[in-house]
PDB file of N, CA and C in Angstrom:
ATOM      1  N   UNK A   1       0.819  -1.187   0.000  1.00  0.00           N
ATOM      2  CA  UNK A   1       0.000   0.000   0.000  1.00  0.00           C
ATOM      3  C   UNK A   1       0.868   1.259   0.000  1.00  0.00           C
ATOM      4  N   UNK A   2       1.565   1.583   0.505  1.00  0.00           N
ATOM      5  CA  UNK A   2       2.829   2.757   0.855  1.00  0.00           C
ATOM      6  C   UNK A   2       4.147   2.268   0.067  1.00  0.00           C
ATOM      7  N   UNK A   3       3.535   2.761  -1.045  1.00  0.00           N
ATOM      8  CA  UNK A   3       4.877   1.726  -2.682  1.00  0.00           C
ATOM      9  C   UNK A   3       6.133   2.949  -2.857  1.00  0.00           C
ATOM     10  N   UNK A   4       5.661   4.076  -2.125  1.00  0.00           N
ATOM     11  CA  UNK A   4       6.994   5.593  -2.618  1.00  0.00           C
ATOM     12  C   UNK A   4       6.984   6.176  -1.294  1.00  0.00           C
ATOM     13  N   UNK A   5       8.212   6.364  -0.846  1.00  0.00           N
ATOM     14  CA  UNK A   5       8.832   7.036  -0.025  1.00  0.00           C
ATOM     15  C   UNK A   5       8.790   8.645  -0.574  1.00  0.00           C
ATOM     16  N   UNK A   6       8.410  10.004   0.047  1.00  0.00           N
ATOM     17  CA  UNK A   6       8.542  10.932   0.072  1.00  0.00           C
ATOM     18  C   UNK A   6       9.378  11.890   0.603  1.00  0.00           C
ATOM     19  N   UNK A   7       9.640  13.284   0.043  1.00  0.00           N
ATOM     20  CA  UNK A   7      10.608  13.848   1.255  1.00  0.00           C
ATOM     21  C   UNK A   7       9.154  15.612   1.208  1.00  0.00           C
ATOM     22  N   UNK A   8       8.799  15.739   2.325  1.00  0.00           N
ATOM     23  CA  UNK A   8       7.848  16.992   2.470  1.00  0.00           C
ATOM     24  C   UNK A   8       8.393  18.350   2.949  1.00  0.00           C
ATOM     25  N   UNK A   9       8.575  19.017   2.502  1.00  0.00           N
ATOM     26  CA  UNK A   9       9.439  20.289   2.982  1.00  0.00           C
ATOM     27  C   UNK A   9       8.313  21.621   2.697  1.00  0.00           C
ATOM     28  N   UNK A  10       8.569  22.185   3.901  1.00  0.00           N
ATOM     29  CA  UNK A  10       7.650  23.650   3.902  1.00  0.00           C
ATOM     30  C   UNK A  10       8.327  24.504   3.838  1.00  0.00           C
ATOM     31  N   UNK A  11       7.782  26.040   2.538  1.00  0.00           N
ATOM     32  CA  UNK A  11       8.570  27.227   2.824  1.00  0.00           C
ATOM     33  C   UNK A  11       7.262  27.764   3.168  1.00  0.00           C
ATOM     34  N   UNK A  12       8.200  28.637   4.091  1.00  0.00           N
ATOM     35  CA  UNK A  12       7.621  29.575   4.965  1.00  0.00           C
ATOM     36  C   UNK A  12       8.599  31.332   4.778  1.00  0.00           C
ATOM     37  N   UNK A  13       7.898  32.007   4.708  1.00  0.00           N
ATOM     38  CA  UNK A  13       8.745  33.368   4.124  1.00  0.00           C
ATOM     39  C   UNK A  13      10.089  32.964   3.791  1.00  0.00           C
ATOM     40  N   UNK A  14       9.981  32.392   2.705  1.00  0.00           N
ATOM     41  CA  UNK A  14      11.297  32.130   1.795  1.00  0.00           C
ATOM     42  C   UNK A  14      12.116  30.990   2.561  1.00  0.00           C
ATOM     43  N   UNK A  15      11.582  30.945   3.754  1.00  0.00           N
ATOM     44  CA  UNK A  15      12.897  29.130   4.491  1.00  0.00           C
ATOM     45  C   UNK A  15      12.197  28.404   4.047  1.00  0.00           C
ATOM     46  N   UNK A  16      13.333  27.682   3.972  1.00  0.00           N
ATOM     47  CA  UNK A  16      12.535  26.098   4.006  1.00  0.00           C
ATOM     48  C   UNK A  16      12.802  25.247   4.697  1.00  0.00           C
ATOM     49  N   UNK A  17      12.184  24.287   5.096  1.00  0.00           N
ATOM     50  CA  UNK A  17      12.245  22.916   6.290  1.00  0.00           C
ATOM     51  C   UNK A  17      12.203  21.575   5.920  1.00  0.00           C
ATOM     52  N   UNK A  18      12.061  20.743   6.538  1.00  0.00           N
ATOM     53  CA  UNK A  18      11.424  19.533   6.570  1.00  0.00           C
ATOM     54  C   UNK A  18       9.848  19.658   7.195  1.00  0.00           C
ATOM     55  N   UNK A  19       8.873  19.513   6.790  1.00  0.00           N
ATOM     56  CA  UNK A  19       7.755  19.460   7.377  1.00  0.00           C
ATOM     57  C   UNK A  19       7.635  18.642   8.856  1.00  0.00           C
ATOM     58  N   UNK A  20       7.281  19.249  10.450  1.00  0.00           N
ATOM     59  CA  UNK A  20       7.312  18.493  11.307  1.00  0.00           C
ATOM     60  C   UNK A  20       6.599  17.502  11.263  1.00  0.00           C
ATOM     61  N   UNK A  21       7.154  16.335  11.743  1.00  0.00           N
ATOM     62  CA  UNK A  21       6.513  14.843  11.519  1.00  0.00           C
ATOM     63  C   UNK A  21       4.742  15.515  12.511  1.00  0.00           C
ATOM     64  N   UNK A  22       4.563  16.018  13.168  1.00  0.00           N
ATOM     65  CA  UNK A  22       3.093  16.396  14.397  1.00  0.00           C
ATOM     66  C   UNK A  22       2.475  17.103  13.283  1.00  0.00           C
ATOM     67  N   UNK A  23       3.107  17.814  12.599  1.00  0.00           N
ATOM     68  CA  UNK A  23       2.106  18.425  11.495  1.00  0.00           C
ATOM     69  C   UNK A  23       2.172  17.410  10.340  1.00  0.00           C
ATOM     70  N   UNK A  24       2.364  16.914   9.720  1.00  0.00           N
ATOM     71  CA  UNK A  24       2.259  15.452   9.169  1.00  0.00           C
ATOM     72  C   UNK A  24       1.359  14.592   9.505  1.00  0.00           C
ATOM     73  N   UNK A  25       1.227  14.562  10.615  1.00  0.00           N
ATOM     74  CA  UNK A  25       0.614  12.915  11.223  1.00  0.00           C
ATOM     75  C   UNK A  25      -1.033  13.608  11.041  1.00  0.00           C
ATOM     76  N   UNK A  26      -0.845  14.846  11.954  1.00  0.00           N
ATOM     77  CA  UNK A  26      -2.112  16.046  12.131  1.00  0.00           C
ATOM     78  C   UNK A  26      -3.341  15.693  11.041  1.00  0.00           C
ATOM     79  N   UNK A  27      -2.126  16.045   9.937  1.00  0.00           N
ATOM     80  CA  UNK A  27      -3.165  16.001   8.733  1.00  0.00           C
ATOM     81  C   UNK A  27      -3.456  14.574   7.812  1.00  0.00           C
ATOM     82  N   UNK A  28      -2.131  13.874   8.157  1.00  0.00           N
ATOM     83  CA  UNK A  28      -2.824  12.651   7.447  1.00  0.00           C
ATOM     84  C   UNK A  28      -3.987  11.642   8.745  1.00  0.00           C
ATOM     85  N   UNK A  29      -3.209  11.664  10.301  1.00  0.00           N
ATOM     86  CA  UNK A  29      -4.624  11.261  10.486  1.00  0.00           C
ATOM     87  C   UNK A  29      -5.635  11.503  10.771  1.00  0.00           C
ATOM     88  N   UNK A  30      -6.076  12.984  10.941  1.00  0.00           N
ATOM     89  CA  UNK A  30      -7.309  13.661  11.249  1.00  0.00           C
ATOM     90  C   UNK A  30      -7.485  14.468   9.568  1.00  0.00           C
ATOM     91  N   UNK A  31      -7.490  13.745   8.784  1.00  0.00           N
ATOM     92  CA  UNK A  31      -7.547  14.678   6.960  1.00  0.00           C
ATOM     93  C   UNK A  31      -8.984  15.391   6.922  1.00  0.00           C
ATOM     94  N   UNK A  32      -8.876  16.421   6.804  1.00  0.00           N
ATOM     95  CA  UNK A  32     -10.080  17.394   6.759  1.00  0.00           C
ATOM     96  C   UNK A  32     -10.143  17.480   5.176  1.00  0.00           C
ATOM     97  N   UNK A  33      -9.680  16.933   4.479  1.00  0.00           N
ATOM     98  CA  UNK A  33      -9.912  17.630   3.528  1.00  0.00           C
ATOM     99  C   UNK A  33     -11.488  16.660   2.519  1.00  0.00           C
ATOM    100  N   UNK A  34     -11.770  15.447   2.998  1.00  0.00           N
ATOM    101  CA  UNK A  34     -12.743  14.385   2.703  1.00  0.00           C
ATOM    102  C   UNK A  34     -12.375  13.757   1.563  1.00  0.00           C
ATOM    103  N   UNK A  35     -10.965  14.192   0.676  1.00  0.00           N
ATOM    104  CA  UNK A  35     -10.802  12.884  -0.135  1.00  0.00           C
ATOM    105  C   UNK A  35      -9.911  12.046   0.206  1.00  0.00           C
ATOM    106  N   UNK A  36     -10.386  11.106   0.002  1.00  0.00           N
ATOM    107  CA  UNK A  36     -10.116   9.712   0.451  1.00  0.00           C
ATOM    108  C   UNK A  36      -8.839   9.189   0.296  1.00  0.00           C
ATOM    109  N   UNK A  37      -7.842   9.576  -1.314  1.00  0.00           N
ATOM    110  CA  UNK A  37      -6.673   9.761  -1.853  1.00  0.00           C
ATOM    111  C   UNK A  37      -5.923   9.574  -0.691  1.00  0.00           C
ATOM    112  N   UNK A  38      -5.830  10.642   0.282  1.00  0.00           N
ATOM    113  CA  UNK A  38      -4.984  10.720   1.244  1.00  0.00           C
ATOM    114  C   UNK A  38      -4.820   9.939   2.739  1.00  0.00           C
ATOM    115  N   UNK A  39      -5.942   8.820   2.371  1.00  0.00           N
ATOM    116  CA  UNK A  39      -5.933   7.984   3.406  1.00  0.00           C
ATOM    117  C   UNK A  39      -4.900   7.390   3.288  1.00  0.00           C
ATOM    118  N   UNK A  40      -4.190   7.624   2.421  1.00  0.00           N
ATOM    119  CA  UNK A  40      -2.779   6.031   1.641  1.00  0.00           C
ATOM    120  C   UNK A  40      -1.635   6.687   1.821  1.00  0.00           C
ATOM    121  N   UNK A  41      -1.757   7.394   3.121  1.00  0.00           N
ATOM    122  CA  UNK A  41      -0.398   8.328   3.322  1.00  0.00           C
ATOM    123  C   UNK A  41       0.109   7.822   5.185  1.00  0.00           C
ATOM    124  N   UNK A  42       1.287   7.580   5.145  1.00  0.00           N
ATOM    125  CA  UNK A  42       2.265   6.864   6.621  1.00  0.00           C
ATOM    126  C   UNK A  42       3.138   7.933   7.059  1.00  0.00           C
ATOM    127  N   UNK A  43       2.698   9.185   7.742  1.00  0.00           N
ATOM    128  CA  UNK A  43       4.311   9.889   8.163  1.00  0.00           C
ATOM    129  C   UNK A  43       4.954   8.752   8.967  1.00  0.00           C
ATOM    130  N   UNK A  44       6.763   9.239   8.228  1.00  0.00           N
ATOM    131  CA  UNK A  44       7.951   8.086   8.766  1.00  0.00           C
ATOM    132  C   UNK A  44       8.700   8.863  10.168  1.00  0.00           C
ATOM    133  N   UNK A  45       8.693  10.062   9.542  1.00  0.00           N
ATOM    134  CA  UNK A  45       9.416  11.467  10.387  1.00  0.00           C
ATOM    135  C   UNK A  45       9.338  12.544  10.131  1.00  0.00           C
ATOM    136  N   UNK A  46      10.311  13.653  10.147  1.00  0.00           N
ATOM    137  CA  UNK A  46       9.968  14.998   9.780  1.00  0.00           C
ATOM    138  C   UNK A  46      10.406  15.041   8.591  1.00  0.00           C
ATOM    139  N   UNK A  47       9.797  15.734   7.800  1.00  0.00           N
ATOM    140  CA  UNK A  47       9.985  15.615   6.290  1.00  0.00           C
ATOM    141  C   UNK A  47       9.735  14.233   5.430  1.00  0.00           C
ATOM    142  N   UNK A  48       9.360  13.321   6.119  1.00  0.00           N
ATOM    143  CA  UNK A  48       9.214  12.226   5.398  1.00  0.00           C
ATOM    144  C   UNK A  48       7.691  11.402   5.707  1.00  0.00           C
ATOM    145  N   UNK A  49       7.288  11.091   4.027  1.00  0.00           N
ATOM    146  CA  UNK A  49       5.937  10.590   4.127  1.00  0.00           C
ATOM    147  C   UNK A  49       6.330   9.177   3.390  1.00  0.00           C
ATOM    148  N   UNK A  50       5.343   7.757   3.513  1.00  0.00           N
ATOM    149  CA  UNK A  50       5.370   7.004   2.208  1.00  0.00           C
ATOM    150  C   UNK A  50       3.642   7.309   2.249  1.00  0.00           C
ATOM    151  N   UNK A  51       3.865   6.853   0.796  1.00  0.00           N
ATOM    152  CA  UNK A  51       2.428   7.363   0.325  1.00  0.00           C
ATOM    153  C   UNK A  51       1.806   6.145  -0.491  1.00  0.00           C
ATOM    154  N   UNK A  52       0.538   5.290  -0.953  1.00  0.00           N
ATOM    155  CA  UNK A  52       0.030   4.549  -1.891  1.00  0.00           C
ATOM    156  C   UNK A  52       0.707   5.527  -3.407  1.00  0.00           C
ATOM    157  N   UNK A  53      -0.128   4.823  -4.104  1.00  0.00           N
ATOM    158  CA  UNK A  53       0.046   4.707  -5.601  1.00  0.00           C
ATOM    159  C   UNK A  53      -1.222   5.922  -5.706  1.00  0.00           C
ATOM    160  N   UNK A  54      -2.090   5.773  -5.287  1.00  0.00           N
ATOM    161  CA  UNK A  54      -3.227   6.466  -5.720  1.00  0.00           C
ATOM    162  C   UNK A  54      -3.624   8.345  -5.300  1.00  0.00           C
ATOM    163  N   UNK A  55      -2.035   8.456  -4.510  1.00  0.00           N
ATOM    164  CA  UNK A  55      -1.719   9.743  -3.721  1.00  0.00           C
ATOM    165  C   UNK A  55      -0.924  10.009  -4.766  1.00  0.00           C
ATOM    166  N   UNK A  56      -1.797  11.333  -5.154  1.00  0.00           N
ATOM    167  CA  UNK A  56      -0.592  12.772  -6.650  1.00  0.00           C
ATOM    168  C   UNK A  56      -0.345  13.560  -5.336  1.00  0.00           C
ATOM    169  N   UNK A  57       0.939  13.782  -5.755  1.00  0.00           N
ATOM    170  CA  UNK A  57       1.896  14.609  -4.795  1.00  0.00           C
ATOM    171  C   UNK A  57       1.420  15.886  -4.709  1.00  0.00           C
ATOM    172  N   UNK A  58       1.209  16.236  -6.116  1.00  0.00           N
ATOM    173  CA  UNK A  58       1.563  17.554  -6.263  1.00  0.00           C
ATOM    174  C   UNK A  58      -0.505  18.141  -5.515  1.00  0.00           C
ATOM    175  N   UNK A  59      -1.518  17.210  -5.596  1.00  0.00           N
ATOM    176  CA  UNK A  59      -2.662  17.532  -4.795  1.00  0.00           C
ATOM    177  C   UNK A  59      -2.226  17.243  -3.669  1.00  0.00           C
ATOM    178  N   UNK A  60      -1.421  16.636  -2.903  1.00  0.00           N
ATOM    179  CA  UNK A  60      -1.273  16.470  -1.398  1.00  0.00           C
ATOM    180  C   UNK A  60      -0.485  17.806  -1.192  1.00  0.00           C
ATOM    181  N   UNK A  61       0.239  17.969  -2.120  1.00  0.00           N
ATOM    182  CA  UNK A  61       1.253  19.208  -1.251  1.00  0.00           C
ATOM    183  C   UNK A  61       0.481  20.503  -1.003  1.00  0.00           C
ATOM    184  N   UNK A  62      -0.783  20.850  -2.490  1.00  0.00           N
ATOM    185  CA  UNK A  62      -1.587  21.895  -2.264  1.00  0.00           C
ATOM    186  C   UNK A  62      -2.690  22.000  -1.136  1.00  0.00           C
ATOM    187  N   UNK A  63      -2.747  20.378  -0.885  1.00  0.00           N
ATOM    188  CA  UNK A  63      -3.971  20.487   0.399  1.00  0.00           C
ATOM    189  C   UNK A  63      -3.401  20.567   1.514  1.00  0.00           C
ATOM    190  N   UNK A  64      -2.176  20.373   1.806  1.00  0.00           N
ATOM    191  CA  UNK A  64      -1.575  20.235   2.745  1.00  0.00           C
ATOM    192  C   UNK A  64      -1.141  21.359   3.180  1.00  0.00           C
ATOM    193  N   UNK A  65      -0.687  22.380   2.094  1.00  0.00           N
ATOM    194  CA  UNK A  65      -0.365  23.598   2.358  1.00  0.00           C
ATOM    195  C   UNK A  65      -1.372  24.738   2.645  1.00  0.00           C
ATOM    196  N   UNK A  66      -2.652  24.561   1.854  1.00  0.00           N
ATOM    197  CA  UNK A  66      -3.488  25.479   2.650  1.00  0.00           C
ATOM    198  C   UNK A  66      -4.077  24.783   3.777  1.00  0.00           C
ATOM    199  N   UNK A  67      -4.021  23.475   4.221  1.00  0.00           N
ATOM    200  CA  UNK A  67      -4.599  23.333   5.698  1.00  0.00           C
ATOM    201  C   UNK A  67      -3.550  23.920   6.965  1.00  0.00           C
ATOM    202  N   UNK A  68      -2.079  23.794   6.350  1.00  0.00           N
ATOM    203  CA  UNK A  68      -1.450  23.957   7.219  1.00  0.00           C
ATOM    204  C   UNK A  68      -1.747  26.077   7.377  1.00  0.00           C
ATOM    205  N   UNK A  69      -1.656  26.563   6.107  1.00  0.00           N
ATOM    206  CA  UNK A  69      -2.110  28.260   6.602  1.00  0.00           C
ATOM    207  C   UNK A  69      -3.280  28.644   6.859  1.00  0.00           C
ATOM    208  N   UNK A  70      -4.314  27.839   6.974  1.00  0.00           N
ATOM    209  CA  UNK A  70      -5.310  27.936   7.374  1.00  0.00           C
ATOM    210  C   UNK A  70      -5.706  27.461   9.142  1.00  0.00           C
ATOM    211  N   UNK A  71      -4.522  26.579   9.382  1.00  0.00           N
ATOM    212  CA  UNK A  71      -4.613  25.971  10.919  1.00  0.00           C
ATOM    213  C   UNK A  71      -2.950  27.294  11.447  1.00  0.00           C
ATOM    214  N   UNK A  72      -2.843  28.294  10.841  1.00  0.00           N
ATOM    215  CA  UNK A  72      -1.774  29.269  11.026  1.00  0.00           C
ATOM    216  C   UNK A  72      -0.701  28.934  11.637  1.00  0.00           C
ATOM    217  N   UNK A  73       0.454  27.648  10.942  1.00  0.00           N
ATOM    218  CA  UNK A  73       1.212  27.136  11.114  1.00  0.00           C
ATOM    219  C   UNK A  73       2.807  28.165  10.559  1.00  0.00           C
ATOM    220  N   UNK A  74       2.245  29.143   9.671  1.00  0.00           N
ATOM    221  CA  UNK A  74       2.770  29.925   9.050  1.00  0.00           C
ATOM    222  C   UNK A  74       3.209  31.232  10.111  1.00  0.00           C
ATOM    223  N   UNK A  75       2.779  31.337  11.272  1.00  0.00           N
ATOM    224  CA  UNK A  75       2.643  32.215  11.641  1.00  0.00           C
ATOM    225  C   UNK A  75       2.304  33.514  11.295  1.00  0.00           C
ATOM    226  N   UNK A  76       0.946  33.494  10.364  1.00  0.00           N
ATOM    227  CA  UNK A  76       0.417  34.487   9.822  1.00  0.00           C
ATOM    228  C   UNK A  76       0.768  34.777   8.216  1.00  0.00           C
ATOM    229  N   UNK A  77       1.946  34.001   7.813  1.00  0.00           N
ATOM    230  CA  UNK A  77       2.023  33.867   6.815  1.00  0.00           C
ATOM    231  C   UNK A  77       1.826  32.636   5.648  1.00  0.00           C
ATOM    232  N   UNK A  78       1.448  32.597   4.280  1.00  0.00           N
ATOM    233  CA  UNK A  78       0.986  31.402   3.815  1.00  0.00           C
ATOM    234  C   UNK A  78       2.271  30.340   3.730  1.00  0.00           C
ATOM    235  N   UNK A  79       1.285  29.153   3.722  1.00  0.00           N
ATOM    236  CA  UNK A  79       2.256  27.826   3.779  1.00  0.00           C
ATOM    237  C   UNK A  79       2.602  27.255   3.076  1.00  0.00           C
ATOM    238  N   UNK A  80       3.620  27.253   1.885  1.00  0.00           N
ATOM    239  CA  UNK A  80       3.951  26.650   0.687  1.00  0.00           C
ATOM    240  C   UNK A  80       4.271  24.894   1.005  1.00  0.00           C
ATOM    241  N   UNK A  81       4.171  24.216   0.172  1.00  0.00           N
ATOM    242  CA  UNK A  81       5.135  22.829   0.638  1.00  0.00           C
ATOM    243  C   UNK A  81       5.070  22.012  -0.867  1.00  0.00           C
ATOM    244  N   UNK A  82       6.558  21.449  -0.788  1.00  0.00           N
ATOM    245  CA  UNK A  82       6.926  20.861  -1.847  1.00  0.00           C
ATOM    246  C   UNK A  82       6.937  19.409  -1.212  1.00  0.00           C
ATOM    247  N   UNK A  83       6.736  18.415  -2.546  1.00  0.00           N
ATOM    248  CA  UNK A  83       6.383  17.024  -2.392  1.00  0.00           C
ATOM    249  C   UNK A  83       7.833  16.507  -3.302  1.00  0.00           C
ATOM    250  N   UNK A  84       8.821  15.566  -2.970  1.00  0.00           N
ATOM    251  CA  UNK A  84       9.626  15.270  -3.992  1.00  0.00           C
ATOM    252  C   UNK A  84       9.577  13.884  -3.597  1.00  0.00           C
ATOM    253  N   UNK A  85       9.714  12.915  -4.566  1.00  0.00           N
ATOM    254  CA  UNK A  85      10.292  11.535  -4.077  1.00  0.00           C
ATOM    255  C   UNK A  85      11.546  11.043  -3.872  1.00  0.00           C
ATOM    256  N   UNK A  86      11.849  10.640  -2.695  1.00  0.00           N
ATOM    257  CA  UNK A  86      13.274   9.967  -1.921  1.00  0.00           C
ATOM    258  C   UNK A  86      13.925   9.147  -3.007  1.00  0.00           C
TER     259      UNK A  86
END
């Protein structure tokens, strides 16, 4: 089920990170967003997800990023995040 290893990184006014594994877990196991896609997602650690086959990166990184500036993880500023595979 979890066939690709990910690496999740957030910019935030121009830094960038590893996405914290608590904000990771946050959203894959409480997913507000109601599609289902993202049930097929395992945070490993910080910055790191494996994901199913049926998870597009590039929709996880956009939902992920406005839940995270919308739950004001940004500290007031918006939450970019890039999806790459390991």
């Amino acid at each position: 089920m979890y066939s690709r290893k990910l690496i999740v990184e957030v910019l935030i006014a121009g830094e960038r990170q590893p996405c914290p594994l608590d904000w990771l877990d946050s959203f894959c196991m409480r997913n507000f967003t109601g599609s289902a896609e993202f049930d097929d997602t395992l945070p490993m650690g910080d910055g790191l997800l494996e994901a199913g086959l049926r998870v597009d990166p590039a929709r996880l990184a956009s939902a992920l990023g406005a839940w995270l500036t919308k739950r004001g993880k940004g500290g007031g500023k918006p939450v970019a995040v890039e999806i790459h595979r390991q």
